[in-house]
C-alpha atoms as a PDB file:
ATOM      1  CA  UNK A   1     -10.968  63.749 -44.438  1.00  0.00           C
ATOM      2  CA  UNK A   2     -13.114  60.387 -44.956  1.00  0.00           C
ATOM      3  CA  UNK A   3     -16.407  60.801 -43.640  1.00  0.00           C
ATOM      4  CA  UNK A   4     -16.026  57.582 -41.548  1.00  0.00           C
ATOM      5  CA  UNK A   5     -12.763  58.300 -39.831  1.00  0.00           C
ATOM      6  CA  UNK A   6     -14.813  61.612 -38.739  1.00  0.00           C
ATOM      7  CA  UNK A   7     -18.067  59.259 -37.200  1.00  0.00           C
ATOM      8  CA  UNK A   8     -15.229  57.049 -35.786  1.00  0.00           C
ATOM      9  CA  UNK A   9     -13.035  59.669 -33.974  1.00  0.00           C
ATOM     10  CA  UNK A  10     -17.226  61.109 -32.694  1.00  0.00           C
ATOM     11  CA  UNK A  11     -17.866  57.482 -31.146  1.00  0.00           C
ATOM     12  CA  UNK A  12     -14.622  57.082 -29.980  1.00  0.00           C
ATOM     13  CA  UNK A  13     -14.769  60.429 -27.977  1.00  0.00           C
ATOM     14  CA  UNK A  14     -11.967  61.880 -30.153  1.00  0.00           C
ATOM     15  CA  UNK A  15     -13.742  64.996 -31.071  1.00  0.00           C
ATOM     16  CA  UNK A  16     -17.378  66.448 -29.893  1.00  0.00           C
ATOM     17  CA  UNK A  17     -20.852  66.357 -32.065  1.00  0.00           C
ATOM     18  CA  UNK A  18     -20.165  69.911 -33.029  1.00  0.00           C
ATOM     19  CA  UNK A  19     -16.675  69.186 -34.276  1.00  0.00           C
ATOM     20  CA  UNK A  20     -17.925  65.825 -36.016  1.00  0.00           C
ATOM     21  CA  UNK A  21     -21.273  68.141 -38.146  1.00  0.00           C
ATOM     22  CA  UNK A  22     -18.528  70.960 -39.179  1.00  0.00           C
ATOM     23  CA  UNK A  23     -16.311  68.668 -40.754  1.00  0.00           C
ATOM     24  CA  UNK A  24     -18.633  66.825 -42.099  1.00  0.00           C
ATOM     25  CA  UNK A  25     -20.559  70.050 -43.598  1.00  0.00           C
ATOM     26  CA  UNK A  26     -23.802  70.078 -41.331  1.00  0.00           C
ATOM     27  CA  UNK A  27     -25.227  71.684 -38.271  1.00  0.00           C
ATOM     28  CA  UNK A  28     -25.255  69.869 -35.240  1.00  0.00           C
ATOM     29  CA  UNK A  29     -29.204  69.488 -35.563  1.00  0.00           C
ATOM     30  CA  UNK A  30     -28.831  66.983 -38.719  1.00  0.00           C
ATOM     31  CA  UNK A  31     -25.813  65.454 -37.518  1.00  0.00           C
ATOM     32  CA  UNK A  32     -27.760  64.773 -34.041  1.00  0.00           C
ATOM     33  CA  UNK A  33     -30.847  63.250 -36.011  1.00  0.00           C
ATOM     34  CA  UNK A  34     -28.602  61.495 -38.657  1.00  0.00           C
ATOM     35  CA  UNK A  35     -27.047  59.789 -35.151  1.00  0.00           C
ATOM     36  CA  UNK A  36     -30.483  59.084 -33.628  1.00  0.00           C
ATOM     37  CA  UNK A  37     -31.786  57.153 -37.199  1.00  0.00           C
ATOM     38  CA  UNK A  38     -28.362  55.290 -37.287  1.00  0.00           C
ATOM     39  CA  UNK A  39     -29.150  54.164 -33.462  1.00  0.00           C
ATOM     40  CA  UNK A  40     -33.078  53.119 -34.037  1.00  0.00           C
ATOM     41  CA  UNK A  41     -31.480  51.496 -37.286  1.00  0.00           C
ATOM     42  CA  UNK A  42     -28.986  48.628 -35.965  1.00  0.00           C
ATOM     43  CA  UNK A  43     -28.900  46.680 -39.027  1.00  0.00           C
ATOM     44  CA  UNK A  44     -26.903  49.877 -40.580  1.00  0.00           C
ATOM     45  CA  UNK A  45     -23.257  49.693 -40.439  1.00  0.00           C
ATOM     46  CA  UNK A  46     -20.173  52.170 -40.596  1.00  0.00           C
ATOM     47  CA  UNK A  47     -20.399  51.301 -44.318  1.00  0.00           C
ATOM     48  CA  UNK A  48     -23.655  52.714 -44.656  1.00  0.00           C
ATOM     49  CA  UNK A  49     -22.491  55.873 -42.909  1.00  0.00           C
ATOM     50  CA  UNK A  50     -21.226  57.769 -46.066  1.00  0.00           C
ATOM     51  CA  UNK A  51     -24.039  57.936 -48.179  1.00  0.00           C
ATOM     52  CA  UNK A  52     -26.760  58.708 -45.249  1.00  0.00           C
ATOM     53  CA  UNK A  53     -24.537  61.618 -44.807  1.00  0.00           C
ATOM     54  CA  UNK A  54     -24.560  62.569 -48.346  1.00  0.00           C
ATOM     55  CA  UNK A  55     -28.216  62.827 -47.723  1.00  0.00           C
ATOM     56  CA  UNK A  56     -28.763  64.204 -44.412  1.00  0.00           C
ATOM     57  CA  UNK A  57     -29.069  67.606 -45.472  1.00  0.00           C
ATOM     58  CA  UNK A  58     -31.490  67.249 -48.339  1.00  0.00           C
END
C-alpha cells in the first residue's frame, strides 16, 4: 500500500496511529514522533511524507 494513502486514511480518521505505524513498518513511538516533526515542520508536505518515513526508523 502507498505510504501516503496510509498517512491520509490516519488524518482522515480512517484507521488509528497504531494501525497507520504497522502498515507502515514502525512502532507507534516513531510513527508518533515522525507526526509531531511533520506538525512543528509546516513547510513539509504529503510529498515529503515518503522519504521521512523511509528514515524514521534509522
Amino acid at each position: 500500500m502507498d505510504k501516503q494513502t496510509v498517512i491520509a486514511a490516519y488524518r482522515q480518521g480512517l484507521i488509528n496511529i497504531r494501525q497507520c505505524a504497522q502498515i507502515l513498518g514502525l512502532d507507534t513511538f516513531q510513527m508518533e514522533r515522525m507526526l509531531d516533526q511533520f506538525k512543528s515542520q509546516p513547510e513539509m508536505t504529503d510529498q515529503d511524507l515518503p522519504a521521512a518515513i523511509l528514515t524514521a526508523g534509522k
